[in-house]
Protein backbone atom coordinates (compact mmCIF):
# COMPACT_ATOMS: atom_id res chain seq x y z
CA UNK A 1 86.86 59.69 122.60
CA UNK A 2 84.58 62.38 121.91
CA UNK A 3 87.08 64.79 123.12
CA UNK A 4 89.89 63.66 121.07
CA UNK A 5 87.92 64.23 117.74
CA UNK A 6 86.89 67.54 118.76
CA UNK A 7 90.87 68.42 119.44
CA UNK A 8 91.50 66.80 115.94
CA UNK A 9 88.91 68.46 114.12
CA UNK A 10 89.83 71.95 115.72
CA UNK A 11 93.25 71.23 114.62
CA UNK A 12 92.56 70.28 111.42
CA UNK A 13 90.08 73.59 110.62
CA UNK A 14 93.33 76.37 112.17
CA UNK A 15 95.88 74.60 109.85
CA UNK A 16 93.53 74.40 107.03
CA UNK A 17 92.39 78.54 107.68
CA UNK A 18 96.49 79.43 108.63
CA UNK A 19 97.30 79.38 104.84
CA UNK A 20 93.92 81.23 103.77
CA UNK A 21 94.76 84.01 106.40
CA UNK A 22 98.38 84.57 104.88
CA UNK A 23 97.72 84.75 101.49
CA UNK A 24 94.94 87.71 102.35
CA UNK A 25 97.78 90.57 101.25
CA UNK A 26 98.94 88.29 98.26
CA UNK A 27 95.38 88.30 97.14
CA UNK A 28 94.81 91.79 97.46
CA UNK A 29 98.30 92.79 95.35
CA UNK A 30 96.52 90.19 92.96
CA UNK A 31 93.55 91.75 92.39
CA UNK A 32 95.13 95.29 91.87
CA UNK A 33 97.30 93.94 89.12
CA UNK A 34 94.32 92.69 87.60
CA UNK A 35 92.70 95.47 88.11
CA UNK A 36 95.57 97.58 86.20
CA UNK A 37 95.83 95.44 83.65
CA UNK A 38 92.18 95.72 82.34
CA UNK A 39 92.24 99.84 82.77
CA UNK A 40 95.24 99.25 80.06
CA UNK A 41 93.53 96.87 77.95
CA UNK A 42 90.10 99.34 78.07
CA UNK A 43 92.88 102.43 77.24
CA UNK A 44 94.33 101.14 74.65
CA UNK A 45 91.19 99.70 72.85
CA UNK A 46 90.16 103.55 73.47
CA UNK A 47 93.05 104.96 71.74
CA UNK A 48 92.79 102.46 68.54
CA UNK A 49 89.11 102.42 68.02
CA UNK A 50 88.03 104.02 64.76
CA UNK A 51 86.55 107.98 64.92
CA UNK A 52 83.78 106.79 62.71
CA UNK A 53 81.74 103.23 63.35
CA UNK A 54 81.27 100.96 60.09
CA UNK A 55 77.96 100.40 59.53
């Protein structure tokens, strides 16, 4: 009985990690394009940012 559980539960934990473990390049490509878009969003809030500051 024992046994069986511990076949189930080992099971259970490699298809629950198999999907984690395949995604690790997808999540990687995400973060860069993240990444890109918020050096565009700081370069363009450069580039339209008044020469002078309001007081």
């Amino acid at each position: 009985m024992l046994n069986r559980i511990r076949v189930a539960v080992t099971l259970l934990a490699i298809a629950g990690l198999a999907p984690a473990l395949s995604a690790c390049h997808t999540t990687a490509g995400m973060g860069q394009d993240i990444s890109q878009g918020g050096h565009a969003l700081t370069n363009s809030a450069d580039a339209n940012a008044p020469s002078t500051p309001h007081p």
